[in-house]
PDB file of N, CA and C in Angstrom:
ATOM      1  N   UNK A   1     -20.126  92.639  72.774  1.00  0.00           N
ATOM      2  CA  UNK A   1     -18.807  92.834  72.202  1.00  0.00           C
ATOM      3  C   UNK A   1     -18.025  91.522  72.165  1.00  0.00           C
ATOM      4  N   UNK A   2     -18.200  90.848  73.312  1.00  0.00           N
ATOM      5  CA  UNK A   2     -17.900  89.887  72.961  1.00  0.00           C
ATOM      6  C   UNK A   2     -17.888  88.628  72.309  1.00  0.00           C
ATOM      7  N   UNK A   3     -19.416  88.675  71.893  1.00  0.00           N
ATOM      8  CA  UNK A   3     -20.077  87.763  70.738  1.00  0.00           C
ATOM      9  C   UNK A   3     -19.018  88.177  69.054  1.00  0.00           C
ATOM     10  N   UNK A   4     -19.099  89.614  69.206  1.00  0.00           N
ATOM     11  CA  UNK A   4     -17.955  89.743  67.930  1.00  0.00           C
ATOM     12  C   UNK A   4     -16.486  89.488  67.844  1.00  0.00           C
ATOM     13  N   UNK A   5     -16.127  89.528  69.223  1.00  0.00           N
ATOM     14  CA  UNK A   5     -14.766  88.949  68.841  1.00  0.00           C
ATOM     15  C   UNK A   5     -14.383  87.535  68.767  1.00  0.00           C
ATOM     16  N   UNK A   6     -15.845  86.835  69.318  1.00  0.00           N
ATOM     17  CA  UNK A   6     -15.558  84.942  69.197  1.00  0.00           C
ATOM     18  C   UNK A   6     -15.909  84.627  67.597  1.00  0.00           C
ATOM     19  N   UNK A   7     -17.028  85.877  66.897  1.00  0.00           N
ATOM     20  CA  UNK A   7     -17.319  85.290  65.476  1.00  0.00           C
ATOM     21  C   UNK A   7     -16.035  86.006  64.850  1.00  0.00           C
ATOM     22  N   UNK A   8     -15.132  86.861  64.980  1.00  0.00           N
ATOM     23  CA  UNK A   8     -14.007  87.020  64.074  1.00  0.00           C
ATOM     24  C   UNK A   8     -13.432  86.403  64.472  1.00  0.00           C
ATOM     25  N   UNK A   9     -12.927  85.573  65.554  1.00  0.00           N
ATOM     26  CA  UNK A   9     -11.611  84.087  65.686  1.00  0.00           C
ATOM     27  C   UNK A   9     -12.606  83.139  64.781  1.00  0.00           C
ATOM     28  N   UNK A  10     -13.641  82.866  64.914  1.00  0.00           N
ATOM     29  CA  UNK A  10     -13.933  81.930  64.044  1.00  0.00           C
ATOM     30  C   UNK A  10     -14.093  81.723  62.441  1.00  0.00           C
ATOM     31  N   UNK A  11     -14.071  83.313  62.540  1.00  0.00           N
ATOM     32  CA  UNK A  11     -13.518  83.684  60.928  1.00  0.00           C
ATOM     33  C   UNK A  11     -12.637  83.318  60.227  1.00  0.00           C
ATOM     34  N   UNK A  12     -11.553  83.746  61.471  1.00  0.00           N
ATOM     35  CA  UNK A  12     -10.315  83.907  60.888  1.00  0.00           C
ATOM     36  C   UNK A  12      -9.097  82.657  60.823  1.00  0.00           C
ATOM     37  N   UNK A  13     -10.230  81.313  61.404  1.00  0.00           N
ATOM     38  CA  UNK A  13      -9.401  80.567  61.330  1.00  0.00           C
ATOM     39  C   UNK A  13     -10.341  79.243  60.155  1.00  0.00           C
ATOM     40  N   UNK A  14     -11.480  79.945  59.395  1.00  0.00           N
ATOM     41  CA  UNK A  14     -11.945  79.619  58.604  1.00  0.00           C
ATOM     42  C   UNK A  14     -11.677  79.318  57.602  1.00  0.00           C
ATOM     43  N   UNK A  15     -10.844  78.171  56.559  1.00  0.00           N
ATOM     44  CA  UNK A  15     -10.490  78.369  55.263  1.00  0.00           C
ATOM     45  C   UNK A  15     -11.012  77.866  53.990  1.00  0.00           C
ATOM     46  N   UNK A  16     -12.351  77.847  54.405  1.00  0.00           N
ATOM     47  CA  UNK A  16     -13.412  77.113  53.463  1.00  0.00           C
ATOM     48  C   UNK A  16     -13.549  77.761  52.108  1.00  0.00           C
ATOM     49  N   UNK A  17     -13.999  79.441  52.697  1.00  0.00           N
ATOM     50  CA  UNK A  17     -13.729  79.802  51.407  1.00  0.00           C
ATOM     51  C   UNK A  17     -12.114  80.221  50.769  1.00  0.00           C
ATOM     52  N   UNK A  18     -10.764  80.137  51.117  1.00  0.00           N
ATOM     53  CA  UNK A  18      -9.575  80.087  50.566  1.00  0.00           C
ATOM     54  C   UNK A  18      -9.978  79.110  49.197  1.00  0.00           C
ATOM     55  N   UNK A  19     -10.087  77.840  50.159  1.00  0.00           N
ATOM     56  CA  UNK A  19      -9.612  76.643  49.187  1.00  0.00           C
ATOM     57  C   UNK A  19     -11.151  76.666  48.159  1.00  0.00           C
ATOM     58  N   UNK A  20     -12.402  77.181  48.462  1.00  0.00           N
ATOM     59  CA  UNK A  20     -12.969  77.461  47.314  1.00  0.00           C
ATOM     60  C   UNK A  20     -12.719  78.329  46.311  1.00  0.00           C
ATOM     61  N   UNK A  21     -11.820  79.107  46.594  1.00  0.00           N
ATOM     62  CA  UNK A  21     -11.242  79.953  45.534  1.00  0.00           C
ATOM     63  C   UNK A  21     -10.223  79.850  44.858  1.00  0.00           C
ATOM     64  N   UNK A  22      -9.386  78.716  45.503  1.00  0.00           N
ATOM     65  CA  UNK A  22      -8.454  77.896  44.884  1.00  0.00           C
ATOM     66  C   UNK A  22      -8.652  77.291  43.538  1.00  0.00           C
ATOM     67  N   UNK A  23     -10.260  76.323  44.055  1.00  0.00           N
ATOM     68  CA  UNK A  23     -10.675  75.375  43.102  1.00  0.00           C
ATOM     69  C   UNK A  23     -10.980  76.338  41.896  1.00  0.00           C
ATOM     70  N   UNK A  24     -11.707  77.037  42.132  1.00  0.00           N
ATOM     71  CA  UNK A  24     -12.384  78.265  41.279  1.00  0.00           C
ATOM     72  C   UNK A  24     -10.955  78.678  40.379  1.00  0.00           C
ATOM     73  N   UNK A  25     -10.406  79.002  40.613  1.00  0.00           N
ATOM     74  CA  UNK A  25      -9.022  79.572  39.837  1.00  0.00           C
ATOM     75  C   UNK A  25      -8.380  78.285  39.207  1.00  0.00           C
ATOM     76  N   UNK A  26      -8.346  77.167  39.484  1.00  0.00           N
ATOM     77  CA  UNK A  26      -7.707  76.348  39.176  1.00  0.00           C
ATOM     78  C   UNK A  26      -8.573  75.171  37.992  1.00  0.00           C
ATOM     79  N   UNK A  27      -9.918  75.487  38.390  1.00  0.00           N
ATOM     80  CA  UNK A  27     -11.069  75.056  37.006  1.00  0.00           C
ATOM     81  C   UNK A  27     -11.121  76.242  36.000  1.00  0.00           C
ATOM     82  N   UNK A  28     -11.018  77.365  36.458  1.00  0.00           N
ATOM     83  CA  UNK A  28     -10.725  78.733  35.023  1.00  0.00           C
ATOM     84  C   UNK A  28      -9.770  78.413  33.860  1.00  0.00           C
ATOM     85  N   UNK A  29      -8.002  78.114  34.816  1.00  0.00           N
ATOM     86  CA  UNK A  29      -6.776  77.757  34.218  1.00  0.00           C
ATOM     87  C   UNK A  29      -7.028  77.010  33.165  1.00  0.00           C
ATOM     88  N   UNK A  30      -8.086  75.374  33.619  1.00  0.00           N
ATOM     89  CA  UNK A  30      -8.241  74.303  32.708  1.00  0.00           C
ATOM     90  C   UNK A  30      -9.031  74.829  31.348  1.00  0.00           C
ATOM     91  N   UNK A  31      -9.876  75.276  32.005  1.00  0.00           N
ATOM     92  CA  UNK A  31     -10.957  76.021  30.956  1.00  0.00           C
ATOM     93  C   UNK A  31     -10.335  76.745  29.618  1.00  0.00           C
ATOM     94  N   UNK A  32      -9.212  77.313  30.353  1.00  0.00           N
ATOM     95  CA  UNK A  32      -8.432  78.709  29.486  1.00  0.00           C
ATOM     96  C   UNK A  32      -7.385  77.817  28.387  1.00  0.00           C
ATOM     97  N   UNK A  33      -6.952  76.493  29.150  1.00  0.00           N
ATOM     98  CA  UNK A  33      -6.139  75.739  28.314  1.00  0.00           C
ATOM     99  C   UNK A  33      -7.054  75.078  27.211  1.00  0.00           C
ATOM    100  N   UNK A  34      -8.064  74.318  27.808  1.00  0.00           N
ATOM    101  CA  UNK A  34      -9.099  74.066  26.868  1.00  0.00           C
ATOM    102  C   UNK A  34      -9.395  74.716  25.704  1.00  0.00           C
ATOM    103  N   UNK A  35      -9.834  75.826  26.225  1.00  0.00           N
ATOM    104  CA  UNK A  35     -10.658  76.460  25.039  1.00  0.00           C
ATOM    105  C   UNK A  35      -9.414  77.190  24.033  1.00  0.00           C
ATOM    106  N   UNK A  36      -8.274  77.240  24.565  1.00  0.00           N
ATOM    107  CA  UNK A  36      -6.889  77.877  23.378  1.00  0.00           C
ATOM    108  C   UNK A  36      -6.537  76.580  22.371  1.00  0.00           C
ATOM    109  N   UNK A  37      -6.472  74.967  23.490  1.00  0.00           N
ATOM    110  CA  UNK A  37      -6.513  74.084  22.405  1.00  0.00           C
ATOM    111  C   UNK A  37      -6.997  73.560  21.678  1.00  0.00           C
ATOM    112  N   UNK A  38      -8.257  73.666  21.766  1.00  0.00           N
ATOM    113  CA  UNK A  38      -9.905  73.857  20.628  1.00  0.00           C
ATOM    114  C   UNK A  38      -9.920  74.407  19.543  1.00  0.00           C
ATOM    115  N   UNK A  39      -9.525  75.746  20.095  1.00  0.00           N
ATOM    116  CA  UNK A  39      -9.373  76.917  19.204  1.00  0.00           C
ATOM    117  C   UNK A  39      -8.122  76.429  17.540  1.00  0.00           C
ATOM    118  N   UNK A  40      -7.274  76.491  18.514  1.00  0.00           N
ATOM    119  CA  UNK A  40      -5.484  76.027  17.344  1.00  0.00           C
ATOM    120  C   UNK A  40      -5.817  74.501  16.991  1.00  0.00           C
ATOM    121  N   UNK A  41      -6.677  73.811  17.657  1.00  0.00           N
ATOM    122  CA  UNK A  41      -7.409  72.433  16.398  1.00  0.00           C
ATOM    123  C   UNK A  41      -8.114  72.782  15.563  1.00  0.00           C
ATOM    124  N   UNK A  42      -9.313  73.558  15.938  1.00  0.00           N
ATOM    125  CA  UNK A  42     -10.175  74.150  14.780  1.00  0.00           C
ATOM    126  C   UNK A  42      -9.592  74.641  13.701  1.00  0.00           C
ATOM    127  N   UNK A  43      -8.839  75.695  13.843  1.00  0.00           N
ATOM    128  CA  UNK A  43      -7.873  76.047  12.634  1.00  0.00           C
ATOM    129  C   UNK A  43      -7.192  75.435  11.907  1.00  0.00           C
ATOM    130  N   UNK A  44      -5.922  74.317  12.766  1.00  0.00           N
ATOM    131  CA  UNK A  44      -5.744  73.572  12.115  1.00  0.00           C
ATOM    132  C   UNK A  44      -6.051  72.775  11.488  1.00  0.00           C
ATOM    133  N   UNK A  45      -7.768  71.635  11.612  1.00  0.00           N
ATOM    134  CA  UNK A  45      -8.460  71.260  10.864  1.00  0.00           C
ATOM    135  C   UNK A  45      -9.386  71.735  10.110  1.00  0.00           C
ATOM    136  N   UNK A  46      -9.679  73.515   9.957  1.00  0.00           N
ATOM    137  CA  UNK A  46      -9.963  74.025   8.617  1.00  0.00           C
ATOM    138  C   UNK A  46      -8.907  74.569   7.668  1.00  0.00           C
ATOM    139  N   UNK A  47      -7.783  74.277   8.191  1.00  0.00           N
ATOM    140  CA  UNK A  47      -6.855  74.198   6.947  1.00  0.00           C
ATOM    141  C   UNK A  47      -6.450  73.356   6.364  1.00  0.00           C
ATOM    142  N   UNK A  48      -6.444  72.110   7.019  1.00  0.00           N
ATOM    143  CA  UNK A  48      -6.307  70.620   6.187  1.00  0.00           C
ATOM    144  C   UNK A  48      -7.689  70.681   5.310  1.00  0.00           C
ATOM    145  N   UNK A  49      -8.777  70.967   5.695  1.00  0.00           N
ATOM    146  CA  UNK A  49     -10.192  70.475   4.979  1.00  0.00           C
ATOM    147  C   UNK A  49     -10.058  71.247   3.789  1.00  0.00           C
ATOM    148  N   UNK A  50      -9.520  72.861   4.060  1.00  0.00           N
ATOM    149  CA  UNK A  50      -9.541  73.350   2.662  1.00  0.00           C
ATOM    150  C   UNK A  50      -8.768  72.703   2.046  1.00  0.00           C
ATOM    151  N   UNK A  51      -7.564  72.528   2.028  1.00  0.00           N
ATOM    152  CA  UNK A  51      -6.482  71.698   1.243  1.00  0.00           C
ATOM    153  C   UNK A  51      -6.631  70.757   0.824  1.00  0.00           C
ATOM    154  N   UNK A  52      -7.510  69.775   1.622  1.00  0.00           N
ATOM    155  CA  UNK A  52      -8.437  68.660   0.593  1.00  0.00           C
ATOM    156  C   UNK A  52      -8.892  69.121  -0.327  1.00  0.00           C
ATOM    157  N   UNK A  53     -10.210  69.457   0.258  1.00  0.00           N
ATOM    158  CA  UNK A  53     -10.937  70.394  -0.721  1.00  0.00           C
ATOM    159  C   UNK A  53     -10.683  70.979  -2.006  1.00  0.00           C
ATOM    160  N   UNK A  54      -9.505  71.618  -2.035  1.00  0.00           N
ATOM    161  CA  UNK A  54      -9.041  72.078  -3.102  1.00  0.00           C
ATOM    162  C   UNK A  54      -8.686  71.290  -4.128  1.00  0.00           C
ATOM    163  N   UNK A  55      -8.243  70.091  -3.520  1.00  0.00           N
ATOM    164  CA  UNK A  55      -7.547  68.968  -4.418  1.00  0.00           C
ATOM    165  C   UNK A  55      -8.342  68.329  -4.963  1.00  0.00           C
ATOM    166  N   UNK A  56      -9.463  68.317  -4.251  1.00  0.00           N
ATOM    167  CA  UNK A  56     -10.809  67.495  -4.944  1.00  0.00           C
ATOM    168  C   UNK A  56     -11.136  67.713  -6.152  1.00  0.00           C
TER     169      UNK A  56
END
């Protein structure tokens, strides 16, 4: 019994995985900004190309 209550203090003062889940959430965020400003370039540079295009 007492082997389990020294591995839950050592649990519980464990924050390895916190701050890996930090990182994890905080590389998603980038990802999510990324891929929305990809997205609204793409569009915006297939609407200039048609508009060339057209003029051609």
């Amino acid at each position: 019994m007492i082997e389990y209550v020294k591995a839950w203090l050592e649990l519980k003062t464990d924050t390895r995985a916190v701050t890996a889940l930090e990182y994890g959430l905080i590389a998603a965020l980038i990802a999510a900004v990324i891929v929305t400003a990809v997205s609204q370039l793409g569009t915006s540079l297939s609407s200039k190309f048609t508009t060339i295009g057209g003029q051609i």
